[in-house]
N, C-alpha and C. Protein backbone atom coordinates (compact mmCIF):
# COMPACT_ATOMS: atom_id res chain seq x y z
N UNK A 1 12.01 -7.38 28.23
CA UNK A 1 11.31 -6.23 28.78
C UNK A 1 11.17 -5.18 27.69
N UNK A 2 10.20 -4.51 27.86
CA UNK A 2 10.08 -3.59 26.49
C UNK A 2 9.68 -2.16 27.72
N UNK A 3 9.59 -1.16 27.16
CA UNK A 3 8.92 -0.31 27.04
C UNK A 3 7.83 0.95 26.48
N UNK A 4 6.48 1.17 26.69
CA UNK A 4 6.37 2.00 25.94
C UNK A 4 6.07 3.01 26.47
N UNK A 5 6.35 4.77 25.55
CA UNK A 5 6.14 5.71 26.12
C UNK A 5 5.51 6.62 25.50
N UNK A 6 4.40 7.44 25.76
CA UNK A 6 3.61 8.48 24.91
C UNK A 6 3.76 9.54 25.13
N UNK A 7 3.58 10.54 23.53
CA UNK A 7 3.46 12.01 23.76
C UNK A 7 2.73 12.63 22.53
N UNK A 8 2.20 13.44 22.59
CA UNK A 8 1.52 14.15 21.43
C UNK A 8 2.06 14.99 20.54
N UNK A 9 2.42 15.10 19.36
CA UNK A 9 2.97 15.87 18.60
C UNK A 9 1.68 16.30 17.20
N UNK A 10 1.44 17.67 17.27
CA UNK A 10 0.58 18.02 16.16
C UNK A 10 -0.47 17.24 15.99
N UNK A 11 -1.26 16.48 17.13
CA UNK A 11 -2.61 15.87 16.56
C UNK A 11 -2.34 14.40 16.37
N UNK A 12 -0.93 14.27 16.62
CA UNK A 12 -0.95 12.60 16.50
C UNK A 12 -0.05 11.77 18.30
N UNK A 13 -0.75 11.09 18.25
CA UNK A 13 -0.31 10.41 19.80
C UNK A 13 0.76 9.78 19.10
N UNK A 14 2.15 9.96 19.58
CA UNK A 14 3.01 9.30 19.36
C UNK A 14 3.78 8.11 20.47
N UNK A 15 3.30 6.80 20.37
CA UNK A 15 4.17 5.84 21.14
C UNK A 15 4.91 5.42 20.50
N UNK A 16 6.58 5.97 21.58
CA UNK A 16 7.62 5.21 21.50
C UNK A 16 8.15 3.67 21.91
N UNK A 17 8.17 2.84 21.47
CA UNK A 17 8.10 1.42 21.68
C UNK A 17 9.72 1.11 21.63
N UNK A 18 9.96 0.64 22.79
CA UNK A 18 11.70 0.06 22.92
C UNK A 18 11.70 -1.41 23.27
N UNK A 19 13.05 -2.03 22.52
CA UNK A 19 12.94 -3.87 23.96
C UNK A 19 12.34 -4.10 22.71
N UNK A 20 11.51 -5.91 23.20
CA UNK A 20 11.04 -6.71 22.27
C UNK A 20 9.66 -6.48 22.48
N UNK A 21 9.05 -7.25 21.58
CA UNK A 21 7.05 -6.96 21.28
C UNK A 21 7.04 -8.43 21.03
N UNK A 22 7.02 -9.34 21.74
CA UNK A 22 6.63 -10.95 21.83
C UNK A 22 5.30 -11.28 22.85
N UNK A 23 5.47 -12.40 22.88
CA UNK A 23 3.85 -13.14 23.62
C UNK A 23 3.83 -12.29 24.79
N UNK A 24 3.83 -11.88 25.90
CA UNK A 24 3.55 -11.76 26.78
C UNK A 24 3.76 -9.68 27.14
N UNK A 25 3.79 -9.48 26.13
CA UNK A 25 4.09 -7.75 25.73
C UNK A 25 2.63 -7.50 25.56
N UNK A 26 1.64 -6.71 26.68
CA UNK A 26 0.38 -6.05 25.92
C UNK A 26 0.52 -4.91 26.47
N UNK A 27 1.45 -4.06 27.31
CA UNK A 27 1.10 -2.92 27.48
C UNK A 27 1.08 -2.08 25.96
N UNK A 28 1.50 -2.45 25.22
CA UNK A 28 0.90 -1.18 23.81
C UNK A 28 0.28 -1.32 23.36
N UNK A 29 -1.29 -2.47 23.46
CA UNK A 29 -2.43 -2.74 23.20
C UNK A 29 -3.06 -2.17 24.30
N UNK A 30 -2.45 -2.03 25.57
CA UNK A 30 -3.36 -1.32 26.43
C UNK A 30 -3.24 0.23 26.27
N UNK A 31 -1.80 0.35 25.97
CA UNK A 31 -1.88 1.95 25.95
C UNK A 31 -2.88 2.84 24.69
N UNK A 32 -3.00 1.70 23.48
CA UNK A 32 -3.58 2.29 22.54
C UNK A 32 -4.90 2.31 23.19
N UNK A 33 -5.51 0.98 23.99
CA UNK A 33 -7.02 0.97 24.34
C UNK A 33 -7.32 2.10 25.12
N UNK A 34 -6.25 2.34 26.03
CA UNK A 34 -6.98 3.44 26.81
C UNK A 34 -6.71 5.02 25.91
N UNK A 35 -5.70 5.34 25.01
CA UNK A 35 -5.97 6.24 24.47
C UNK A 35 -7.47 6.73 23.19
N UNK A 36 -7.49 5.84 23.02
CA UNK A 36 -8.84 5.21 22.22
C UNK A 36 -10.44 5.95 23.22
N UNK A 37 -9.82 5.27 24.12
CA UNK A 37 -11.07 5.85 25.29
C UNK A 37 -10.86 7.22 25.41
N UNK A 38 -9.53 7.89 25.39
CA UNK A 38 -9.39 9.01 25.79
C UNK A 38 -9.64 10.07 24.51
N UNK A 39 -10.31 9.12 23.26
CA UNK A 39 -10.58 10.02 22.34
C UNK A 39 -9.29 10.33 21.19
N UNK A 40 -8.16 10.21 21.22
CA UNK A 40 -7.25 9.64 20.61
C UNK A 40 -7.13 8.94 19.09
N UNK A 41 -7.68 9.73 17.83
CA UNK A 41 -7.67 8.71 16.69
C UNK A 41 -6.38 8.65 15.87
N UNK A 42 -5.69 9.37 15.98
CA UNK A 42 -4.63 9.53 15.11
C UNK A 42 -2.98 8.92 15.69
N UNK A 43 -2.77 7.46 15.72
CA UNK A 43 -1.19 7.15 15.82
C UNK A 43 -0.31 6.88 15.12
N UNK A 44 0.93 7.36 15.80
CA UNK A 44 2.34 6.92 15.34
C UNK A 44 3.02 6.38 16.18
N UNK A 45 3.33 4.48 15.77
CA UNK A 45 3.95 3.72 16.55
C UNK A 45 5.56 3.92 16.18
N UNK A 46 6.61 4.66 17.03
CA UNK A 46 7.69 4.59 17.08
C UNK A 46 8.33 3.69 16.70
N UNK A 47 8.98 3.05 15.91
CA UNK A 47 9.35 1.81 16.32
C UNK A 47 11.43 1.36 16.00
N UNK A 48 11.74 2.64 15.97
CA UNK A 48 13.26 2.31 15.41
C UNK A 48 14.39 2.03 16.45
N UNK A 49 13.89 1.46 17.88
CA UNK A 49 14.03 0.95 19.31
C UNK A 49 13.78 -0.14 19.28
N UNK A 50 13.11 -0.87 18.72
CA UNK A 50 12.39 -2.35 18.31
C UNK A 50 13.13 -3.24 18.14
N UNK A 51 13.57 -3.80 19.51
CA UNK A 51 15.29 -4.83 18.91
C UNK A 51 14.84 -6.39 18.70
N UNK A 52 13.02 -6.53 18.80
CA UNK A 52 13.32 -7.71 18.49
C UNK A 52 11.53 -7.66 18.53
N UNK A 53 10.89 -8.91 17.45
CA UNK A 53 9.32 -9.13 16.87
C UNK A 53 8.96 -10.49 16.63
N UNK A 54 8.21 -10.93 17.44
CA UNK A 54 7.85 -12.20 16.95
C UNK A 54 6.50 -12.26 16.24
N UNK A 55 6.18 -13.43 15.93
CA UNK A 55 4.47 -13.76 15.29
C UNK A 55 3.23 -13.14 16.30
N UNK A 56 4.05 -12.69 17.40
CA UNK A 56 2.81 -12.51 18.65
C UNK A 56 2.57 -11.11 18.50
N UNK A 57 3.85 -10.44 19.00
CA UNK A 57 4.13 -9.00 18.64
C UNK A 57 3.15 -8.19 17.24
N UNK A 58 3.66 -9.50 15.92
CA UNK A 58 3.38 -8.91 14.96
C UNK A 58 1.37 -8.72 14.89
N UNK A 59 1.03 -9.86 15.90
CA UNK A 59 -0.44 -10.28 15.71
C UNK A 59 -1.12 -8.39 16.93
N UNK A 60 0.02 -8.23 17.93
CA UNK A 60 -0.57 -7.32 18.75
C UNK A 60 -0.79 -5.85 18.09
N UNK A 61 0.02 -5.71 16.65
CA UNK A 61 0.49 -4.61 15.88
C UNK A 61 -1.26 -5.25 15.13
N UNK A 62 -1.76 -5.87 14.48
CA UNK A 62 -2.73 -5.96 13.61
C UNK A 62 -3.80 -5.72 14.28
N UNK A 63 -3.59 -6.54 15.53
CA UNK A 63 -5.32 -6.23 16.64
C UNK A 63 -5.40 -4.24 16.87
N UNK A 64 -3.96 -4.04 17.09
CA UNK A 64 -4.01 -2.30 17.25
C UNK A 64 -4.77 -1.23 16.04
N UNK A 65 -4.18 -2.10 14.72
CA UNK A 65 -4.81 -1.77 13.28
C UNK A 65 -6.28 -2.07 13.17
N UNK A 66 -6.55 -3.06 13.88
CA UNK A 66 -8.06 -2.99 13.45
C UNK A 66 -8.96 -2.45 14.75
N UNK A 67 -7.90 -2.41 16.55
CA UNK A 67 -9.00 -1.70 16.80
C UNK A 67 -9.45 -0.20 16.73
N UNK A 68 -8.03 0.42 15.93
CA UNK A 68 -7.86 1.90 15.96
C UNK A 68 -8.70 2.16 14.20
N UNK A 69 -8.48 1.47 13.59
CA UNK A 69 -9.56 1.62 11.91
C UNK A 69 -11.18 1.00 12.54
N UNK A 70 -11.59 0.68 13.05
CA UNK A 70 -12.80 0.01 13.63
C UNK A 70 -13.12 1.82 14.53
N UNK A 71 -12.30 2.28 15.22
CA UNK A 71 -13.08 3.57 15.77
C UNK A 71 -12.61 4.72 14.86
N UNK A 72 -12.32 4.33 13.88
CA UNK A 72 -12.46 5.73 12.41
C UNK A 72 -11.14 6.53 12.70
N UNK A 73 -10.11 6.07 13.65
CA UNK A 73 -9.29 6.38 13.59
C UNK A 73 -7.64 5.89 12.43
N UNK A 74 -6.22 6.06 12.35
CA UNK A 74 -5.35 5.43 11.97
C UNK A 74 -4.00 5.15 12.19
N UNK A 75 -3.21 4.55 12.05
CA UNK A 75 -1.92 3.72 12.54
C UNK A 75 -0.80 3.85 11.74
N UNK A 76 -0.02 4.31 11.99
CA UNK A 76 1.25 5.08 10.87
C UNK A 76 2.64 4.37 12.59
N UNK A 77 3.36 3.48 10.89
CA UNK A 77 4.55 3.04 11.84
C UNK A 77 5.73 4.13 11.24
N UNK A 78 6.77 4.69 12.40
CA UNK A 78 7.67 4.96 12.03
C UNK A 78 8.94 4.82 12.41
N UNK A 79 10.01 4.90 11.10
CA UNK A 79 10.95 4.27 11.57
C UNK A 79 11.54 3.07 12.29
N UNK A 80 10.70 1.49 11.25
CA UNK A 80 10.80 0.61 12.57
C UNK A 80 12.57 0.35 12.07
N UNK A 81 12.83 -0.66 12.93
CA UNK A 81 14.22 -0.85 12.81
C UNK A 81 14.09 -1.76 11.64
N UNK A 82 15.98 -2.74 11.47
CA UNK A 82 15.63 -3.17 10.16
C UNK A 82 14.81 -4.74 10.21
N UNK A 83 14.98 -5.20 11.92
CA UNK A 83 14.51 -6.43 11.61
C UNK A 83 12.88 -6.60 11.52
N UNK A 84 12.33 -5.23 11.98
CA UNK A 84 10.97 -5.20 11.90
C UNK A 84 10.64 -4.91 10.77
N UNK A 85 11.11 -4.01 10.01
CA UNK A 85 10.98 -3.91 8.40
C UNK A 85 11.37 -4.67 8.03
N UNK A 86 12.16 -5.86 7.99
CA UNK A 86 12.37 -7.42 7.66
C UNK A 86 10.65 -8.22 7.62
N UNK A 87 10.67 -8.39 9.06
CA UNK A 87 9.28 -8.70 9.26
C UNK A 87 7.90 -8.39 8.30
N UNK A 88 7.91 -7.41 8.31
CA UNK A 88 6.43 -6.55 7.70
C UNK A 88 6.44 -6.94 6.12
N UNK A 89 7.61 -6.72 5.82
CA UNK A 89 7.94 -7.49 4.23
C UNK A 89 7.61 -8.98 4.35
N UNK A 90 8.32 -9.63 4.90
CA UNK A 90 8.13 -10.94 4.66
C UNK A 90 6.22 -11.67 5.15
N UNK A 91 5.49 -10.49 6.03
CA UNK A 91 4.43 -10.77 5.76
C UNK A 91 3.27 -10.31 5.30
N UNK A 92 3.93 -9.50 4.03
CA UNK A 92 3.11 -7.97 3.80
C UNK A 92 2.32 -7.17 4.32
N UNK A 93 3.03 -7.22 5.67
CA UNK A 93 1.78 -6.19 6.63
C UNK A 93 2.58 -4.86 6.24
N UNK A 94 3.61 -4.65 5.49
CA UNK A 94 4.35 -3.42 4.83
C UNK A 94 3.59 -2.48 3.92
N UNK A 95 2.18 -3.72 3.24
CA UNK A 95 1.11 -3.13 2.45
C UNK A 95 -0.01 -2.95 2.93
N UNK A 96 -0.11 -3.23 3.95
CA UNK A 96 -1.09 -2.80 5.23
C UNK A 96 -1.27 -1.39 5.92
N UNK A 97 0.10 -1.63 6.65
CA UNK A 97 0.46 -0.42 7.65
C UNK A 97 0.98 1.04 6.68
N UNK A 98 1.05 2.14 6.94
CA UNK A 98 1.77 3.27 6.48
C UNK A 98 3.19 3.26 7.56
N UNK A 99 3.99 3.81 6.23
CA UNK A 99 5.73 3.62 7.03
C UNK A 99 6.45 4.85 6.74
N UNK A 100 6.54 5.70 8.07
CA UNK A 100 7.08 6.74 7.72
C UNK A 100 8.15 6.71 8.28
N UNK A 101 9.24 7.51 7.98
CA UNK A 101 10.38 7.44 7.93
C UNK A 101 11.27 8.60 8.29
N UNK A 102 10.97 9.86 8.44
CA UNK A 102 11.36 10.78 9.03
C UNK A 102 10.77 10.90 10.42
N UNK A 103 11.55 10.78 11.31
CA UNK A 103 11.42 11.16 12.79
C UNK A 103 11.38 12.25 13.06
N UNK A 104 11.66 13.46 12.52
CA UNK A 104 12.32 14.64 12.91
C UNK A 104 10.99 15.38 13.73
N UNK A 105 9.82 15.24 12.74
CA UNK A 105 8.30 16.13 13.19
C UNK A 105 8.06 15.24 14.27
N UNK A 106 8.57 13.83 14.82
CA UNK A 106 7.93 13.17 16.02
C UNK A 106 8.58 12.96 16.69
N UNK A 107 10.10 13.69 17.26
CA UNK A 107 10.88 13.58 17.94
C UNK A 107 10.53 13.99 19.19
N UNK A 108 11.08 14.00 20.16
CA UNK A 108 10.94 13.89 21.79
C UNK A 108 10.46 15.26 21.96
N UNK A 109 11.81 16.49 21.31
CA UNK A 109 11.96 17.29 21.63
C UNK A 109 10.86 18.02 21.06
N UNK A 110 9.97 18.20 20.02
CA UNK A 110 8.57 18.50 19.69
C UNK A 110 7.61 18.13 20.88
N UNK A 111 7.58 17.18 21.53
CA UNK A 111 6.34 17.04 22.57
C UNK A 111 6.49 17.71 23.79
N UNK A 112 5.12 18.12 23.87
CA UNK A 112 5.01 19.07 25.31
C UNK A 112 5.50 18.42 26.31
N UNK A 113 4.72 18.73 27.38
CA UNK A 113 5.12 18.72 28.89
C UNK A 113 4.55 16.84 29.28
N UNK A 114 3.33 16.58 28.47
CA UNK A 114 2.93 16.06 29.09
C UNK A 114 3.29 14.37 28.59
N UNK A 115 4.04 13.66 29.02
CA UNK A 115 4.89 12.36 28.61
C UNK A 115 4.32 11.27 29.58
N UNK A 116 3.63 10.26 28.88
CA UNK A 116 3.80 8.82 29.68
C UNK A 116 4.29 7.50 29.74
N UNK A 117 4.94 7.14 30.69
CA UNK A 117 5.73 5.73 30.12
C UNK A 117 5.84 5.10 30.96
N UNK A 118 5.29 3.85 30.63
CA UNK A 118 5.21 2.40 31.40
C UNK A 118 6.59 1.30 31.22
N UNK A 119 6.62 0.81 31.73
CA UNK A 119 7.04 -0.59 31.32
C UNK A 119 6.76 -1.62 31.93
N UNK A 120 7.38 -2.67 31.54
CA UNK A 120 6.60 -3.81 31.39
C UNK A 120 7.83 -4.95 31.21
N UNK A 121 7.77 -6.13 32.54
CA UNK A 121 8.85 -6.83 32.55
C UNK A 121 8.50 -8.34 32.56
């Protein structure tokens, strides 16, 4: 079971992503699609909750990259954990994605009022 949850900090939609991102995980392809619709170009995928990534996960992270660079928007991972930064190395999507690493400007306590979070079992 994973979860994901959104909030806005300074111009960037920030989803927090917890749990695993394997085959049958699309709510954070949906959450990006419908933020996308909602006008939304600028993300930061949370990811230092991320206890576990497979080849599927990693394929749902690339479809997100190209459908968020396809609407002139961009995709900034932060803080994934270490086995996902394991991952991204071993398939250089590390030279792909941007990896930021301070949480502090995208922490909880920075986002307003307005928070959404699904999950997904």
């Amino acid at each position: 079971m994973s979860s994901v949850r959104t909030h806005e900090v300074r111009g960037f939609l920030v989803i927090d992503i917890s749990g695993r991102m394997s085959l049958m995980e699309r709510e954070l392809r949906d959450a990006v699609q419908r933020s996308l619709g909602a006008g939304h170009r600028q993300f930061i995928l949370k990811m230092n909750a991320v206890s576990y990534i497979d080849s599927c996960g990693l394929g749902e992270l690339v479809c997100i990259y190209t459908s968020v660079r396809t609407s002139g928007g961009n995709v900034r991972l932060l803080a994934p954990s270490y086995r996902v930064r394991e991952l991204l190395g071993i398939t250089k999507l590390d030279t792909i994605f941007e990896i930021l690493e301070d949480v502090t400007p995208f922490a909880d306590s920075a986002a307003p009022a307005r928070v959404n979070t699904f999950w997904v079992s």
